[in-house]
N, C-alpha and C. Protein backbone atom coordinates (compact mmCIF):
# COMPACT_ATOMS: atom_id res chain seq x y z
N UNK A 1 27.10 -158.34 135.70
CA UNK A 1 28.54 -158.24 135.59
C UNK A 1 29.04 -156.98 136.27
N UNK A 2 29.87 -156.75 136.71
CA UNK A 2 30.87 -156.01 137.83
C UNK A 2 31.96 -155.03 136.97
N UNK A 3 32.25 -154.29 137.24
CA UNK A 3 33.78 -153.52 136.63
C UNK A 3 34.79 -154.68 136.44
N UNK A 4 35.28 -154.72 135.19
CA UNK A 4 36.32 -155.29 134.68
C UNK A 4 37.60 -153.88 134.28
N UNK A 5 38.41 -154.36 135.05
CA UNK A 5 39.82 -153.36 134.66
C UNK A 5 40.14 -153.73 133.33
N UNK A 6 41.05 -152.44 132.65
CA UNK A 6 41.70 -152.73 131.45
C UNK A 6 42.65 -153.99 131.55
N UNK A 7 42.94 -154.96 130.43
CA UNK A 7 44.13 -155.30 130.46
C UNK A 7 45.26 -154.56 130.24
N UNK A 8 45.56 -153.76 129.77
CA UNK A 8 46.39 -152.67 129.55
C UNK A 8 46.17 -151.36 129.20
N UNK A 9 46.88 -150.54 130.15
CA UNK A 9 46.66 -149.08 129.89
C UNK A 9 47.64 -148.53 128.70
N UNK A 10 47.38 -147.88 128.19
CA UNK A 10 47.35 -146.99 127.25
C UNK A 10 48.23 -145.72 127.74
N UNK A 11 49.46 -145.60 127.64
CA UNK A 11 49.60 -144.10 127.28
C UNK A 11 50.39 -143.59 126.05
N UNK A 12 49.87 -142.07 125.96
CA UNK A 12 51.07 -141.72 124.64
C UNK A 12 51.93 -140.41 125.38
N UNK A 13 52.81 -141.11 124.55
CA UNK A 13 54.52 -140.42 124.71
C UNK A 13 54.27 -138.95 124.84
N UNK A 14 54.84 -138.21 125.38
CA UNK A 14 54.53 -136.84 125.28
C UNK A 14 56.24 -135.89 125.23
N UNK A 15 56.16 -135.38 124.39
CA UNK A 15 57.33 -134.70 124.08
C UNK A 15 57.91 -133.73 124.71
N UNK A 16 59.12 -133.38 125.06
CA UNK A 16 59.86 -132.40 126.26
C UNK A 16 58.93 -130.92 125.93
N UNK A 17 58.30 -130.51 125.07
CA UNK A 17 57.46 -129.74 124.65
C UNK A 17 55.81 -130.00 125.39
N UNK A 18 55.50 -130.98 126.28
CA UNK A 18 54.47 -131.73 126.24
C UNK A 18 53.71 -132.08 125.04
N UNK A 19 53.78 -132.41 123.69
CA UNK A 19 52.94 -132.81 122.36
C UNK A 19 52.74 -134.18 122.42
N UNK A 20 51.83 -134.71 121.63
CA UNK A 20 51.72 -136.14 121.80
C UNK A 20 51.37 -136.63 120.32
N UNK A 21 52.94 -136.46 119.77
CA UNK A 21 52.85 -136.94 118.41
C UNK A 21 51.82 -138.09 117.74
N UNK A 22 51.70 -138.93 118.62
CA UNK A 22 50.97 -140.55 118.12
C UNK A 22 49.44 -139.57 118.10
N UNK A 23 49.13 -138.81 119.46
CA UNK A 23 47.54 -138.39 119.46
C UNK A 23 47.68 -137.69 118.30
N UNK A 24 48.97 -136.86 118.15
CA UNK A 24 48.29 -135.45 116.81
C UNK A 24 48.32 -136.23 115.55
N UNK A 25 48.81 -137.18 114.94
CA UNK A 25 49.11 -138.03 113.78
C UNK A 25 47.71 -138.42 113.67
N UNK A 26 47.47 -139.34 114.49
CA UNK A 26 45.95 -139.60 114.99
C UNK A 26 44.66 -138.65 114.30
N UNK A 27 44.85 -137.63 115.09
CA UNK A 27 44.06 -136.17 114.55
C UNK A 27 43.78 -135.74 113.20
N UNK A 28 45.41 -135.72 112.43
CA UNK A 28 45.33 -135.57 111.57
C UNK A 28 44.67 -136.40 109.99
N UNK A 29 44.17 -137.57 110.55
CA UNK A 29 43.54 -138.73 109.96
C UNK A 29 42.01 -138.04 109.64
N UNK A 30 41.45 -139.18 108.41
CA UNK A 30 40.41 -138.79 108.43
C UNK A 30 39.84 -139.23 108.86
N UNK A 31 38.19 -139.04 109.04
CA UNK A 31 37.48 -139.92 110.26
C UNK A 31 37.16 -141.42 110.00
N UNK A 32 36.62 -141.34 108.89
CA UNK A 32 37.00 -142.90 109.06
C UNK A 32 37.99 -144.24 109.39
N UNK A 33 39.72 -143.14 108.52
CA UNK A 33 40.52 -144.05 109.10
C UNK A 33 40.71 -144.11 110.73
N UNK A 34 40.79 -142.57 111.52
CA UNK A 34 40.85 -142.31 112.94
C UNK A 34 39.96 -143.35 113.67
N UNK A 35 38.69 -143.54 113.26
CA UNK A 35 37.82 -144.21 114.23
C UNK A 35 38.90 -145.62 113.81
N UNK A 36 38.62 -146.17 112.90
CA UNK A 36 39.18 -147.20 112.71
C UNK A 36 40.50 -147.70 113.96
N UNK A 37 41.72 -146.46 113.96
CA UNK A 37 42.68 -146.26 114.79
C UNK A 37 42.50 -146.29 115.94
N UNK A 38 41.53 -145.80 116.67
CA UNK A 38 40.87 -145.55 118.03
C UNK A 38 40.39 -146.71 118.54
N UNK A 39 39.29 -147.38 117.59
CA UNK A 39 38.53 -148.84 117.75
C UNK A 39 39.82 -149.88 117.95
N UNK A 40 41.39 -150.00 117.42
CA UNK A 40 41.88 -151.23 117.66
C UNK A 40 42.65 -150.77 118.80
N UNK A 41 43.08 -149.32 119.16
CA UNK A 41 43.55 -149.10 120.28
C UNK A 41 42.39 -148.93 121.50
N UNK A 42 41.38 -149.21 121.81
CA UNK A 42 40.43 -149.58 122.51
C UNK A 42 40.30 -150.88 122.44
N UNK A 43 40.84 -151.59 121.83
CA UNK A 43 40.22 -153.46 121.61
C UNK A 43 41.59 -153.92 122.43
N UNK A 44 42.95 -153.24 122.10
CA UNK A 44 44.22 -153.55 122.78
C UNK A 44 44.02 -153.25 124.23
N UNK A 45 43.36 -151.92 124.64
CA UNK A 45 43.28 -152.06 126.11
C UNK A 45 41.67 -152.80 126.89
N UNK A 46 41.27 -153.24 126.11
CA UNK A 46 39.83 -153.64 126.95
C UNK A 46 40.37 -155.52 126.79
N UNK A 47 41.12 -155.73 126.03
CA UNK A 47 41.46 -157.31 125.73
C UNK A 47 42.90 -157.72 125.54
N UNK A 48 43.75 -156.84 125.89
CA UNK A 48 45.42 -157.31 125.77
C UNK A 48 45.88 -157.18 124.12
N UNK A 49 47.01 -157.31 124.12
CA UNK A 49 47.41 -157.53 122.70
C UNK A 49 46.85 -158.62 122.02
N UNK A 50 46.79 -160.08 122.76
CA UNK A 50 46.66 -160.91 121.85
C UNK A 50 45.23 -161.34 121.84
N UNK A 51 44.69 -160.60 122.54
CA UNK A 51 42.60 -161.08 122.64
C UNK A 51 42.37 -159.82 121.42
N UNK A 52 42.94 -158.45 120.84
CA UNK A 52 42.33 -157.92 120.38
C UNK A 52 41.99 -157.85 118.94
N UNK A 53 42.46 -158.92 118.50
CA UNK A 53 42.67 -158.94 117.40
C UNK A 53 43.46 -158.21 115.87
N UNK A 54 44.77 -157.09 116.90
CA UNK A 54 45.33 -156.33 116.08
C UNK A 54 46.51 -156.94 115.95
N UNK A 55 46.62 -156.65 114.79
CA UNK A 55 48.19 -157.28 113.95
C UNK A 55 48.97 -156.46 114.59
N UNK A 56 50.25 -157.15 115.41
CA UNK A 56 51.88 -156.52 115.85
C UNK A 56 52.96 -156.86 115.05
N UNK A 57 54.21 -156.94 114.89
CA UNK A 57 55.16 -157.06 114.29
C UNK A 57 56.05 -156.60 115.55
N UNK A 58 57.40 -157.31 115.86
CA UNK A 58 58.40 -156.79 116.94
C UNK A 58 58.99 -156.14 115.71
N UNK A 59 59.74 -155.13 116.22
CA UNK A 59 60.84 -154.09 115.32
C UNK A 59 62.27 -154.88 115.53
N UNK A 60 62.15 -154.83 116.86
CA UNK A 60 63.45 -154.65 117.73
C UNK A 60 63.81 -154.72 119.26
N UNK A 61 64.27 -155.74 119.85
CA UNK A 61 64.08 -155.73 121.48
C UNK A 61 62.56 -155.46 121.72
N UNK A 62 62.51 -154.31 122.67
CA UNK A 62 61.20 -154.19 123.16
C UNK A 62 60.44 -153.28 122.35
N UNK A 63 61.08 -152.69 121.28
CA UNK A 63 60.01 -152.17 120.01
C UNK A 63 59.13 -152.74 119.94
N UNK A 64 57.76 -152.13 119.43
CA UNK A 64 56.69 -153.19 118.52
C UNK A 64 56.14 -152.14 117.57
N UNK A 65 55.50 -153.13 116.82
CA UNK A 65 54.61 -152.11 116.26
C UNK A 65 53.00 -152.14 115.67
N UNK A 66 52.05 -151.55 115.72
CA UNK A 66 50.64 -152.16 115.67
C UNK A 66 50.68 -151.73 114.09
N UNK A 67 49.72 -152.77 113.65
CA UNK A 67 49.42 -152.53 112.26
C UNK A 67 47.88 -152.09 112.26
N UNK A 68 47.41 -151.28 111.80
CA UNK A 68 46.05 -150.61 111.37
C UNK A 68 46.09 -150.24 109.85
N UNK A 69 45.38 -150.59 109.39
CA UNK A 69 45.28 -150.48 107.88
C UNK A 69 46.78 -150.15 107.11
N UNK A 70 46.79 -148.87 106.70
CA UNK A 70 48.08 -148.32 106.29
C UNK A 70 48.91 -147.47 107.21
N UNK A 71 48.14 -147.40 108.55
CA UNK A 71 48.72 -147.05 109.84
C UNK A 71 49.41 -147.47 110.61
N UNK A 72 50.79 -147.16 111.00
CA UNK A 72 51.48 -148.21 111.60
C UNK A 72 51.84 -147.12 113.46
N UNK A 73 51.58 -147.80 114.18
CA UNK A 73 51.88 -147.03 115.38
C UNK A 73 52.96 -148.19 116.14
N UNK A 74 54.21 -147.78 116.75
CA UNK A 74 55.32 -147.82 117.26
C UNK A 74 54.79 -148.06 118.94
N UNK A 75 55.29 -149.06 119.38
CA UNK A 75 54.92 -148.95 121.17
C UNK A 75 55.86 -149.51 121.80
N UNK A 76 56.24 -149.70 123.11
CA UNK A 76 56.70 -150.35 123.85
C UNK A 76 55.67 -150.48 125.49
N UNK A 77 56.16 -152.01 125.83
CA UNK A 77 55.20 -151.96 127.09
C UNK A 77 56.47 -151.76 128.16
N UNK A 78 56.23 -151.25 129.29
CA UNK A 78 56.14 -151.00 130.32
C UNK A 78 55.95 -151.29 131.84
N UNK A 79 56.30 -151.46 132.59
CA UNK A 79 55.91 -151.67 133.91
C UNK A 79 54.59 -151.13 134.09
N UNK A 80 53.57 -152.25 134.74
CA UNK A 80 52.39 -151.88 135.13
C UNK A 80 51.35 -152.67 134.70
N UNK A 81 50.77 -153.13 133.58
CA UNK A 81 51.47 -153.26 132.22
C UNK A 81 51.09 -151.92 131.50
N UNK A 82 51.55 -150.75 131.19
CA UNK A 82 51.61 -149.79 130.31
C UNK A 82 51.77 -149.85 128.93
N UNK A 83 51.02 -149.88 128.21
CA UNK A 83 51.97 -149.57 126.46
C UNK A 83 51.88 -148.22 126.48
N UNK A 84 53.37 -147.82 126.01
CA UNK A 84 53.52 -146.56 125.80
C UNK A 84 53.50 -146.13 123.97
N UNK A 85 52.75 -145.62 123.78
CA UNK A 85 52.87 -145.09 121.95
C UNK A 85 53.54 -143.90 121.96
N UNK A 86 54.67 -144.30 121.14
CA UNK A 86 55.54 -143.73 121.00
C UNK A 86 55.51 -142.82 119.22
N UNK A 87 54.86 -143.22 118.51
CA UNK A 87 55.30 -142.89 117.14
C UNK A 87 54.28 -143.44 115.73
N UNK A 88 53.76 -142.68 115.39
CA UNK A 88 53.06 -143.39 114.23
C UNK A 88 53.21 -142.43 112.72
N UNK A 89 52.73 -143.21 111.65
CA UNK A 89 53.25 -143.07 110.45
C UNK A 89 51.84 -143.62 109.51
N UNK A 90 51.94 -143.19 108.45
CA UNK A 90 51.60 -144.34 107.63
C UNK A 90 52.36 -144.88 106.98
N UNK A 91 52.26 -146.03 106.59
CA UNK A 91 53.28 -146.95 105.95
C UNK A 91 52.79 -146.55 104.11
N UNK A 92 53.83 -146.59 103.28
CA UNK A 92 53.84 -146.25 102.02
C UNK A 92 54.93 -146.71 101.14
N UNK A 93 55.39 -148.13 101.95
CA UNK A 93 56.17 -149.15 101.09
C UNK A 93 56.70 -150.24 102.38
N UNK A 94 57.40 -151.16 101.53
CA UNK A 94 57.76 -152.80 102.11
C UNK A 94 57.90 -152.57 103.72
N UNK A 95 58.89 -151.90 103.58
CA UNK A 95 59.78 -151.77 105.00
C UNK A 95 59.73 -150.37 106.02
N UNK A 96 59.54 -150.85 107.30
CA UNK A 96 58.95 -149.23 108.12
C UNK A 96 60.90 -148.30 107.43
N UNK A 97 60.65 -147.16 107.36
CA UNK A 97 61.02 -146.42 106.65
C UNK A 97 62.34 -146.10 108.27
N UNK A 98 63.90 -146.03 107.39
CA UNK A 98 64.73 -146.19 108.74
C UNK A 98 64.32 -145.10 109.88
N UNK A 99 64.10 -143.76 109.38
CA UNK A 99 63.57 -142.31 109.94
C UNK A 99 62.46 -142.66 111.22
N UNK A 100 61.27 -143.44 110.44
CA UNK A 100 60.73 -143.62 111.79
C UNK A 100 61.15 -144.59 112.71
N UNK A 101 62.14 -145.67 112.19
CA UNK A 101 62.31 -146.44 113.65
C UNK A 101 62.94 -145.32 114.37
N UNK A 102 63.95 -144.82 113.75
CA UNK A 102 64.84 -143.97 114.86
C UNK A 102 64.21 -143.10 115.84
N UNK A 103 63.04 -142.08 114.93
CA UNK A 103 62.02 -141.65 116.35
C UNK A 103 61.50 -142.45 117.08
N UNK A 104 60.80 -143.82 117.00
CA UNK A 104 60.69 -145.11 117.50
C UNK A 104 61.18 -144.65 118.87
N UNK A 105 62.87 -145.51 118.19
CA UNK A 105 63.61 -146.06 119.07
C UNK A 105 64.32 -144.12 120.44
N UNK A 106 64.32 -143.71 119.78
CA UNK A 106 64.71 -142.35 120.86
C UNK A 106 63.52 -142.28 121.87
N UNK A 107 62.35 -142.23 121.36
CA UNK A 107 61.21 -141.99 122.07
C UNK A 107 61.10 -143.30 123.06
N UNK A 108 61.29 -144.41 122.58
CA UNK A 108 61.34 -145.38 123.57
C UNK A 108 62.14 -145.50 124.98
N UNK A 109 63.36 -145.05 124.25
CA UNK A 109 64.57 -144.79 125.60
C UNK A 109 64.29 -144.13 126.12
N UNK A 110 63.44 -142.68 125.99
CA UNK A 110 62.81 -141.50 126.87
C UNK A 110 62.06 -142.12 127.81
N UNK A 111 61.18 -143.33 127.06
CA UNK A 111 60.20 -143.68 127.92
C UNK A 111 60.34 -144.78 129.08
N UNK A 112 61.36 -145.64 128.68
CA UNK A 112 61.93 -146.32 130.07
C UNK A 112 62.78 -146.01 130.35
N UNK A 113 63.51 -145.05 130.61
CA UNK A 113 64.16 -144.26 131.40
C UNK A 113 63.23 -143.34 132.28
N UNK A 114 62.14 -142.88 132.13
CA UNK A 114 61.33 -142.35 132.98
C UNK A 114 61.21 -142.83 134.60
C-alpha cells in the first residue's frame, strides 16, 4: 500500500493572541480522557466525518459539533476540506450552554473570513 492523504485536515483556531483554545482545553484533560479526544480527532482526519465513527450534532448553519464522551468540541469545515476547531467544553447538562455557542459562533466568523 502507497501514501493515502488525509480525508480532512485538521486545524485549530488560534486566537488574535496566537492561543489555541480547543489544543489548551485539550491539555488540560486527563490522560485518559485526552487520548480518548486525540484518537476520534485522528479517526475524523484519517476517515472523514462519516467513516470515523464520531458522533456530530449541527448547532447551526455551518456550526457543528463533535461529541467525545462528556467532551464536546465546536468546528466548522472549510475550503480545502479543512475543519477548523474552534471551541471545546465539557458538556454538564441537556443543552450546549448559550456562552459556548457564542464563542462557537465568533470564532467561526474569524475563521471564514480568513
Amino acid at each position: 500500500m502507497g501514501y493515502r492523504a488525509p480525508m480532512l485536515a485538521l486545524r485549530f483556531h488560534r486566537t488574535a493572541r496566537g492561543s489555541s483554545p480547543v489544543e489548551d482545553h485539550i491539555e488540560s484533560l486527563g490522560v485518559a480522557e485526552r487520548t480518548h479526544v486525540l484518537a476520534a480527532l485522528a479517526d475524523i482526519q484519517e476517515a472523514g466525518i462519516a467513516g470515523s465513527g464520531v458522533t456530530t450534532r449541527q448547532i447551526e448553519g455551518k456550526l457543528w459539533e463533535i461529541k467525545v464522551s462528556a467532551q464536546r468540541v465546536f468546528y466548522v469545515v472549510v475550503t480545502g476540506p479543512t475543519m477548523v476547531l474552534l471551541h471545546a467544553y465539557k458538556k454538564q447538562g441537556q443543552k450546549a450552554p448559550r456562552k459556548e455557542i457564542d464563542t462557537a459562533r465568533r470564532r467561526m466568523k474569524e475563521a471564514l473570513d480568513e
